[in-house]
PDB file of N, CA and C in Angstrom:
ATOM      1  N   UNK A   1      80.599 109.431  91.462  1.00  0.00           N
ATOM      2  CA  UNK A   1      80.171 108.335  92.298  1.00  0.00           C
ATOM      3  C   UNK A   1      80.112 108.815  93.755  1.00  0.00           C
ATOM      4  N   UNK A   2      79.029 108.813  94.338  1.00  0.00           N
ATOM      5  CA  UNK A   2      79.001 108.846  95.692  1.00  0.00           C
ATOM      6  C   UNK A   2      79.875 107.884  97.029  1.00  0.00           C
ATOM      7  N   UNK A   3      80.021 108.630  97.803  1.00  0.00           N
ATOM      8  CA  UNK A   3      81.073 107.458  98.716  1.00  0.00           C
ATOM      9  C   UNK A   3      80.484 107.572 100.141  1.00  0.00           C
ATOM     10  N   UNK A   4      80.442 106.652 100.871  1.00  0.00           N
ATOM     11  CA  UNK A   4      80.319 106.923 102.115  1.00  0.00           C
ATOM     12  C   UNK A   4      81.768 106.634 102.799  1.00  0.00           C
ATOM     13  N   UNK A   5      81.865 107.329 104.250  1.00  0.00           N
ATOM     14  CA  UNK A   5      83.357 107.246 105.412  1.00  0.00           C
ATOM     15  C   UNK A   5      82.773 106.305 106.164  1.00  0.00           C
ATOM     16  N   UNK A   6      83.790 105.448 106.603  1.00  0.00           N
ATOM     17  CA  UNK A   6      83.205 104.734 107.920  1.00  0.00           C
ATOM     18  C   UNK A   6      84.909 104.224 108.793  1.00  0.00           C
ATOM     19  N   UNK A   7      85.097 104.154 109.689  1.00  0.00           N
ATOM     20  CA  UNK A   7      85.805 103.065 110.366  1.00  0.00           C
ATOM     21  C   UNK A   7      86.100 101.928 110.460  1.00  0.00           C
ATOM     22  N   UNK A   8      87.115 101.379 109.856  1.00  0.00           N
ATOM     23  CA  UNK A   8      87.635 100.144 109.780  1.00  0.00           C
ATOM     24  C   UNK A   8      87.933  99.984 110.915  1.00  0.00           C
ATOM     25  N   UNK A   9      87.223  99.106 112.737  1.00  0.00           N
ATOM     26  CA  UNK A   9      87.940  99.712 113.887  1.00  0.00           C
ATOM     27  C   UNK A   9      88.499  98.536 114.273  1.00  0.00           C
ATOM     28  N   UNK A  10      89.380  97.961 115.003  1.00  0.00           N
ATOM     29  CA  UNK A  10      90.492  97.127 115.771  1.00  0.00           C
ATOM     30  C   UNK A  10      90.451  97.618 117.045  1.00  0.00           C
ATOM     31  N   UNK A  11      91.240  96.518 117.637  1.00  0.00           N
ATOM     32  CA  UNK A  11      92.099  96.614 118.951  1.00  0.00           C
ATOM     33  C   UNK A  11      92.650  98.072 119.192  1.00  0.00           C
ATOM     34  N   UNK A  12      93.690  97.687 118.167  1.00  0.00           N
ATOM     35  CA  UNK A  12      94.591  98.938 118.921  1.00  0.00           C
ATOM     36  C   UNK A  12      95.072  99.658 117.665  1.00  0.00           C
ATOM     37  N   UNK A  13      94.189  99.510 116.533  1.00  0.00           N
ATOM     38  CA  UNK A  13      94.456 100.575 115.083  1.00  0.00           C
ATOM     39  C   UNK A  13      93.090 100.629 114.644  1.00  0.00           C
ATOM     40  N   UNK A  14      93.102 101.866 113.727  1.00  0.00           N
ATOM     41  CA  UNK A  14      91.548 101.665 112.985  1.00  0.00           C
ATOM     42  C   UNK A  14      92.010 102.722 111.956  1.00  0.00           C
ATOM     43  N   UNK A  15      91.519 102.483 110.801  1.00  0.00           N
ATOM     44  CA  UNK A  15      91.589 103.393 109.371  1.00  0.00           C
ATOM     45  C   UNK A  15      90.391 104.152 109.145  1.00  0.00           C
ATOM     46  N   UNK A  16      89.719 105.330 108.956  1.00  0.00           N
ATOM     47  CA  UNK A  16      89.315 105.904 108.296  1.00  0.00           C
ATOM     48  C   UNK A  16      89.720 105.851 106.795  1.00  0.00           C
ATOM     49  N   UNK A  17      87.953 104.505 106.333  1.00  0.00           N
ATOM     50  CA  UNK A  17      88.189 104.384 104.817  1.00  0.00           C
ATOM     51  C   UNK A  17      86.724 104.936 104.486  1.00  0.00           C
ATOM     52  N   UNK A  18      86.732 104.576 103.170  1.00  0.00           N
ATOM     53  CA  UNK A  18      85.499 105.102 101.758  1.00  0.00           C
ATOM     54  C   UNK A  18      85.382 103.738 100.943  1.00  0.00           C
ATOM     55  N   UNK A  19      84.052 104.182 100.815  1.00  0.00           N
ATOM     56  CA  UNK A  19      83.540 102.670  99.538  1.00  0.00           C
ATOM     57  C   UNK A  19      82.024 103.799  99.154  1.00  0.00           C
ATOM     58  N   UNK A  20      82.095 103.168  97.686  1.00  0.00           N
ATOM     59  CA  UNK A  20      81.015 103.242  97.100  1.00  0.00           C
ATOM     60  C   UNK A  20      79.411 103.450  98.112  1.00  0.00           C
ATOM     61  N   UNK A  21      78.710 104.435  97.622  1.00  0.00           N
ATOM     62  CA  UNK A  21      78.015 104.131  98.774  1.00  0.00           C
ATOM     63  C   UNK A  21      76.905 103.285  98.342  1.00  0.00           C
ATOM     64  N   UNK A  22      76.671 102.473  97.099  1.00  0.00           N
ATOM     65  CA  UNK A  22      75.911 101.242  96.778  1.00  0.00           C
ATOM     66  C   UNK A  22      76.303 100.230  96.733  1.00  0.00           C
ATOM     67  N   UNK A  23      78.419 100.703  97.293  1.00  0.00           N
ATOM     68  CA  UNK A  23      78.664  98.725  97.656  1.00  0.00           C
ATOM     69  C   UNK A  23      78.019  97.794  98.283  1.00  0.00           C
ATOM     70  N   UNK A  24      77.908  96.487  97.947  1.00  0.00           N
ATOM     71  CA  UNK A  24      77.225  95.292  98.518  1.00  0.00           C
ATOM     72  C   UNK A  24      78.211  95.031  99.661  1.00  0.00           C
ATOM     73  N   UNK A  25      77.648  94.609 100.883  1.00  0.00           N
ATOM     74  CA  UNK A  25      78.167  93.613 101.742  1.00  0.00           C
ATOM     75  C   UNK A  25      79.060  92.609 101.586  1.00  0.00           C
ATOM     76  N   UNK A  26      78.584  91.831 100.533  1.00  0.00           N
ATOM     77  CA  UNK A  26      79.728  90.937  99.826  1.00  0.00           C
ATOM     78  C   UNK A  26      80.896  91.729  99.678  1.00  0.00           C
ATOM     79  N   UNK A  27      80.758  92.610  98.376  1.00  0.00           N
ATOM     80  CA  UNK A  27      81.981  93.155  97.574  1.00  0.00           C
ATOM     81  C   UNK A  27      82.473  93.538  99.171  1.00  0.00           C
ATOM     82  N   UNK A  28      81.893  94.353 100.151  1.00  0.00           N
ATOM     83  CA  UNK A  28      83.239  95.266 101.140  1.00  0.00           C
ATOM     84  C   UNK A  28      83.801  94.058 101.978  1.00  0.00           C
ATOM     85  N   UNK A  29      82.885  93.038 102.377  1.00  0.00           N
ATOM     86  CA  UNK A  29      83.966  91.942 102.745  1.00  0.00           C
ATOM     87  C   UNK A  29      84.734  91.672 102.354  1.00  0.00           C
ATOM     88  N   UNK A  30      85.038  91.365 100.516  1.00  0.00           N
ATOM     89  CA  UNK A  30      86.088  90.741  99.939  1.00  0.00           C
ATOM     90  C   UNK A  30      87.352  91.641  99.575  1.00  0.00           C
ATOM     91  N   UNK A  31      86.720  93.155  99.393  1.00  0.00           N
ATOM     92  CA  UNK A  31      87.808  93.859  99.725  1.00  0.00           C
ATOM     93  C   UNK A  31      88.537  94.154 101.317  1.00  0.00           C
ATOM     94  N   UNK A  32      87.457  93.922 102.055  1.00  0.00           N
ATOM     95  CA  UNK A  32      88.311  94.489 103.473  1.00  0.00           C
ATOM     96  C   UNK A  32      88.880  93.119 103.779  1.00  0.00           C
ATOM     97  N   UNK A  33      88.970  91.880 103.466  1.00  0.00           N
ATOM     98  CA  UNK A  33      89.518  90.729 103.635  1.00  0.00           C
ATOM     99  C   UNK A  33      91.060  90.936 103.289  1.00  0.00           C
ATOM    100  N   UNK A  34      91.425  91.716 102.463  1.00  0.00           N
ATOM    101  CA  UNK A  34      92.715  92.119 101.540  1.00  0.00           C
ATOM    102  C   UNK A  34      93.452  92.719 102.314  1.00  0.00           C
ATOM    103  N   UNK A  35      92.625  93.356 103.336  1.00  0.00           N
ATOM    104  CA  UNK A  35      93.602  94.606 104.517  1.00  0.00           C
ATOM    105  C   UNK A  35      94.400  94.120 105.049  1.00  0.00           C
ATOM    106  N   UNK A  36      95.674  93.660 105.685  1.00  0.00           N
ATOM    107  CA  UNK A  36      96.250  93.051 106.731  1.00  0.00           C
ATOM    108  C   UNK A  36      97.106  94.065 107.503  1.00  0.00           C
ATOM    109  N   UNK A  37      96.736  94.377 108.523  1.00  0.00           N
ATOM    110  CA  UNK A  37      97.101  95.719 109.572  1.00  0.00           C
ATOM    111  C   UNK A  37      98.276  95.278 110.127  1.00  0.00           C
ATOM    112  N   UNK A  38      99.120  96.458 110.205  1.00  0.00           N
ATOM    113  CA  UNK A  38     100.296  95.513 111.199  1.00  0.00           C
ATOM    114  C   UNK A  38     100.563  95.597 112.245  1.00  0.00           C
ATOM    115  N   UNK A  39      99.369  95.889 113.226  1.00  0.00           N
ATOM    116  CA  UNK A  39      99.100  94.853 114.291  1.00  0.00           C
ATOM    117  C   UNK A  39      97.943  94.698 114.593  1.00  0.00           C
ATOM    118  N   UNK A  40      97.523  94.295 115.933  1.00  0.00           N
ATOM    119  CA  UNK A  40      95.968  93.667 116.360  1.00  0.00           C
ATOM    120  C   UNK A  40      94.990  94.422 116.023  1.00  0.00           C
ATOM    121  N   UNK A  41      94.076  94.086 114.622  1.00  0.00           N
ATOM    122  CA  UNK A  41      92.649  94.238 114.114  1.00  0.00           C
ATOM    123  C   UNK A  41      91.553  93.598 114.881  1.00  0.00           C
ATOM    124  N   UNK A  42      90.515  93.588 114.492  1.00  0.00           N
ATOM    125  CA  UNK A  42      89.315  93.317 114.791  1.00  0.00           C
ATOM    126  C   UNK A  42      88.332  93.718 114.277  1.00  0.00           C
ATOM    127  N   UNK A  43      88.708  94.718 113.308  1.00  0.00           N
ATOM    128  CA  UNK A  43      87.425  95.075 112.281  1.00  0.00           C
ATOM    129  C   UNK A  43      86.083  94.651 111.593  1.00  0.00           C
ATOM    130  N   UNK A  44      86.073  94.770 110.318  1.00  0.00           N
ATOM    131  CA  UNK A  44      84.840  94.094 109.268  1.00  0.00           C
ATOM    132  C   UNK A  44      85.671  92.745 108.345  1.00  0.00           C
ATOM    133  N   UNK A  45      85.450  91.766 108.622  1.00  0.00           N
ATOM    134  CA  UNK A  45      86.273  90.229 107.922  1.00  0.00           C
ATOM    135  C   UNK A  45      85.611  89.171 107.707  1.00  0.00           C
ATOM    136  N   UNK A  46      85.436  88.282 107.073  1.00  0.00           N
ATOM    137  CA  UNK A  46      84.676  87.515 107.081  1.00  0.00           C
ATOM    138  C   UNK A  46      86.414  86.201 107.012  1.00  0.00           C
ATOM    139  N   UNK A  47      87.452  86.342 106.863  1.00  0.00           N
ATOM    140  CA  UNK A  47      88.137  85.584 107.030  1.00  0.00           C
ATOM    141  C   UNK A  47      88.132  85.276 108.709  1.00  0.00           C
ATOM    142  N   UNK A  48      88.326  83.730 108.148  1.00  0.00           N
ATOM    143  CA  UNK A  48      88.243  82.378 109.603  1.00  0.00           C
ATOM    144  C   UNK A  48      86.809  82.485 110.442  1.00  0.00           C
ATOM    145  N   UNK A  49      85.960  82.786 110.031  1.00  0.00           N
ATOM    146  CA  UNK A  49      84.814  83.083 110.983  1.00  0.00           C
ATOM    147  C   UNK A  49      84.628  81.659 111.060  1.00  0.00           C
ATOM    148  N   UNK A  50      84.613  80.573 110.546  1.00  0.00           N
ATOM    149  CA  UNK A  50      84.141  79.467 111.474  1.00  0.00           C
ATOM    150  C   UNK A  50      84.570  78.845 112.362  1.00  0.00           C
ATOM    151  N   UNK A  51      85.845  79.741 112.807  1.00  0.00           N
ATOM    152  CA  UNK A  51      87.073  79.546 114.086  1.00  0.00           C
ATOM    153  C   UNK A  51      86.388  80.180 115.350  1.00  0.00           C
ATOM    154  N   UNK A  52      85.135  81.160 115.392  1.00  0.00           N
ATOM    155  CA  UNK A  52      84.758  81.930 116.644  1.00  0.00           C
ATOM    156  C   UNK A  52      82.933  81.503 116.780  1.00  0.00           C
ATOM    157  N   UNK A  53      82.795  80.460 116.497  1.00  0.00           N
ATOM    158  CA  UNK A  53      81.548  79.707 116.939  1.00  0.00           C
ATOM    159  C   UNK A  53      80.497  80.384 116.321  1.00  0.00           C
ATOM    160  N   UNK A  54      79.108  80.827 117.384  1.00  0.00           N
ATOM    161  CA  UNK A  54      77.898  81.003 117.696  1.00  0.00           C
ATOM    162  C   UNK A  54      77.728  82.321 117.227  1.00  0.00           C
ATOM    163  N   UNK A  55      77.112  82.663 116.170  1.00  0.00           N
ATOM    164  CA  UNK A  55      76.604  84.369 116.605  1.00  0.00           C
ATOM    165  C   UNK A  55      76.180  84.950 117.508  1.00  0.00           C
ATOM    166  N   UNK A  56      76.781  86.116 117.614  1.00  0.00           N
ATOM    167  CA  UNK A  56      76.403  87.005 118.736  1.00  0.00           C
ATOM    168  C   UNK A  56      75.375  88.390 118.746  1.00  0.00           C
ATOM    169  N   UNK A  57      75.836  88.737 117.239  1.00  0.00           N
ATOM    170  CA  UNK A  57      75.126  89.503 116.860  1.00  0.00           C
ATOM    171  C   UNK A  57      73.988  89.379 115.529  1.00  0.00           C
ATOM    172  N   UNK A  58      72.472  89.357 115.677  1.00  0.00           N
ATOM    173  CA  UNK A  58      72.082  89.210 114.450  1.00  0.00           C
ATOM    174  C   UNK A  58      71.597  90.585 114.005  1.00  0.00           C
ATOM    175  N   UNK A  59      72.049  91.274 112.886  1.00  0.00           N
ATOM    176  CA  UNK A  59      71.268  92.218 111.831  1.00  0.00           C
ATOM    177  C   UNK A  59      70.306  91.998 111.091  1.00  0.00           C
ATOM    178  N   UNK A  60      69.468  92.243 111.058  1.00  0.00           N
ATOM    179  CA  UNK A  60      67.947  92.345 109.849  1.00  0.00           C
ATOM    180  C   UNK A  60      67.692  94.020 109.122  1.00  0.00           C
ATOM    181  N   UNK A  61      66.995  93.534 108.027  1.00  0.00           N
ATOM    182  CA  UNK A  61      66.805  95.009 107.839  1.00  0.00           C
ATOM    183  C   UNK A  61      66.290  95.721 108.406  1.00  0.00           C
ATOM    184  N   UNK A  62      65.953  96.368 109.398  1.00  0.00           N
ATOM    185  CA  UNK A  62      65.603  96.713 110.207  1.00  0.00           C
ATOM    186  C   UNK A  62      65.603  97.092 111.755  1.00  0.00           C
ATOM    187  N   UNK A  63      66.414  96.415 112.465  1.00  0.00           N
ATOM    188  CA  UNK A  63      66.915  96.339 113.333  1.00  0.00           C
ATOM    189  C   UNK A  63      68.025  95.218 113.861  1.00  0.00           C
ATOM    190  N   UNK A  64      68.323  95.314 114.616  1.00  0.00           N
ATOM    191  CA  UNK A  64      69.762  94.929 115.607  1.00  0.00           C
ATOM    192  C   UNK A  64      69.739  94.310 116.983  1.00  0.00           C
ATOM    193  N   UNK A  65      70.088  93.059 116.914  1.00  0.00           N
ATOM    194  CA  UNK A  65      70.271  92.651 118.980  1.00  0.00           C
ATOM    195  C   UNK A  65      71.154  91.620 118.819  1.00  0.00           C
ATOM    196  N   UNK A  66      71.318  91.447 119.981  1.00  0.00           N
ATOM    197  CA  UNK A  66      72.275  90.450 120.469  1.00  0.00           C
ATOM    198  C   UNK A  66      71.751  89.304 120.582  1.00  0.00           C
ATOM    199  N   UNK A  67      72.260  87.710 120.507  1.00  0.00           N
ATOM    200  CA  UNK A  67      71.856  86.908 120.417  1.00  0.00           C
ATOM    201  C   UNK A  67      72.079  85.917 121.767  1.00  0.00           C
ATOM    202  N   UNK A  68      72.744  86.794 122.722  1.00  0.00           N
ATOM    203  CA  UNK A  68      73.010  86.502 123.937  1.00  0.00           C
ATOM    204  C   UNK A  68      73.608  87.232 124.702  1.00  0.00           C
ATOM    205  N   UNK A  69      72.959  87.998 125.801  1.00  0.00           N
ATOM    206  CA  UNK A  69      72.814  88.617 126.685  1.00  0.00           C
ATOM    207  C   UNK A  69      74.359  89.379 127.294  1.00  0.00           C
ATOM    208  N   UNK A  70      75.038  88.486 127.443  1.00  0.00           N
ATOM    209  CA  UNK A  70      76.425  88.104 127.504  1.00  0.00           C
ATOM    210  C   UNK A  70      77.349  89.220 126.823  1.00  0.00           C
ATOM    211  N   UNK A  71      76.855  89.505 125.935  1.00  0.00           N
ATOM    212  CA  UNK A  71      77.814  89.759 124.155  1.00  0.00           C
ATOM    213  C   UNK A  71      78.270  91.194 125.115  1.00  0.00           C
ATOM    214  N   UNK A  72      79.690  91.423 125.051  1.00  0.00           N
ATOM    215  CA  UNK A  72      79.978  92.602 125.659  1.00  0.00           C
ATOM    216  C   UNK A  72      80.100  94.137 124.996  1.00  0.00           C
ATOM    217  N   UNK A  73      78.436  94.397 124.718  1.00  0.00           N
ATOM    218  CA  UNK A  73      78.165  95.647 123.558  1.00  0.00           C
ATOM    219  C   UNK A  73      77.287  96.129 124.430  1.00  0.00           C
ATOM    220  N   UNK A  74      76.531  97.435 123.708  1.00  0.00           N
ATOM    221  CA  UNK A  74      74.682  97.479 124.026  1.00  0.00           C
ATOM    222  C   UNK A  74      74.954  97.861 122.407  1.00  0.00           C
ATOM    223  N   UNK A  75      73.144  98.137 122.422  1.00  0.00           N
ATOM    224  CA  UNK A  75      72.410  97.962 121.173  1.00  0.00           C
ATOM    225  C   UNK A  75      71.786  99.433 121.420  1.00  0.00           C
ATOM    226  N   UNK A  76      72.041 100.639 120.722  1.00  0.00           N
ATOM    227  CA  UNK A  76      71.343 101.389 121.126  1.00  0.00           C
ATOM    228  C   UNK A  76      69.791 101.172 120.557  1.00  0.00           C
ATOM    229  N   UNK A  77      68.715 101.629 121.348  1.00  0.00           N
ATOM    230  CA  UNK A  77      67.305 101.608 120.716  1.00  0.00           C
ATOM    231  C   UNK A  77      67.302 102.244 119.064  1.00  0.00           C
ATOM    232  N   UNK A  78      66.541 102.114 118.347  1.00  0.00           N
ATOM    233  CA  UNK A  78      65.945 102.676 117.480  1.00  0.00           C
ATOM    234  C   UNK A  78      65.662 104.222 117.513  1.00  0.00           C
ATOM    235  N   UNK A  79      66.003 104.910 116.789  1.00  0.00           N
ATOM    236  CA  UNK A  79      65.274 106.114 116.541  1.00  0.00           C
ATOM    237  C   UNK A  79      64.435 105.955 115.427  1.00  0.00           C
ATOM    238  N   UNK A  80      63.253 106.506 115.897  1.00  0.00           N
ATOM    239  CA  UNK A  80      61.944 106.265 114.852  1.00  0.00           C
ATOM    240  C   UNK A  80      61.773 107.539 114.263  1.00  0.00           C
TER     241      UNK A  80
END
């Protein structure tokens, strides 16, 4: 089975993990929901999201932006 690495990243911890690399979005939410760090995260969660309002960020297949100007990121451009 193939795997991809990525960063689980937080505040002030972050894990270097692996998942399947044809996991669904769903499935890695419901597993990374299971994580509980012992201390301040901020990672990939879909627990309490209807506690932090408005999206900020929208994804498509295809590209990436912010949904308000505000959002304290950048977006790098596209490489084509």
């Amino acid at each position: 089975m193939e795997k991809i690495k990525f960063l689980l990243n937080g505040c002030d911890i972050c894990f270097v993990a692996q998942a399947p690399k044809d996991i669904t979005l769903e499935q890695l939410l419901e597993q990374c929901n299971r994580i509980e760090p012992d201390w301040c995260a901020c990672g990939i969660t879909d627990n309490r999201i209807d506690e932090y309002g408005e999206v900020e960020i929208d994804i498509d297949y295809d590209d990436v932006h912010k949904t308000d100007e505000d959002v304290s990121c950048k977006i790098k451009e596209k490489i084509i």
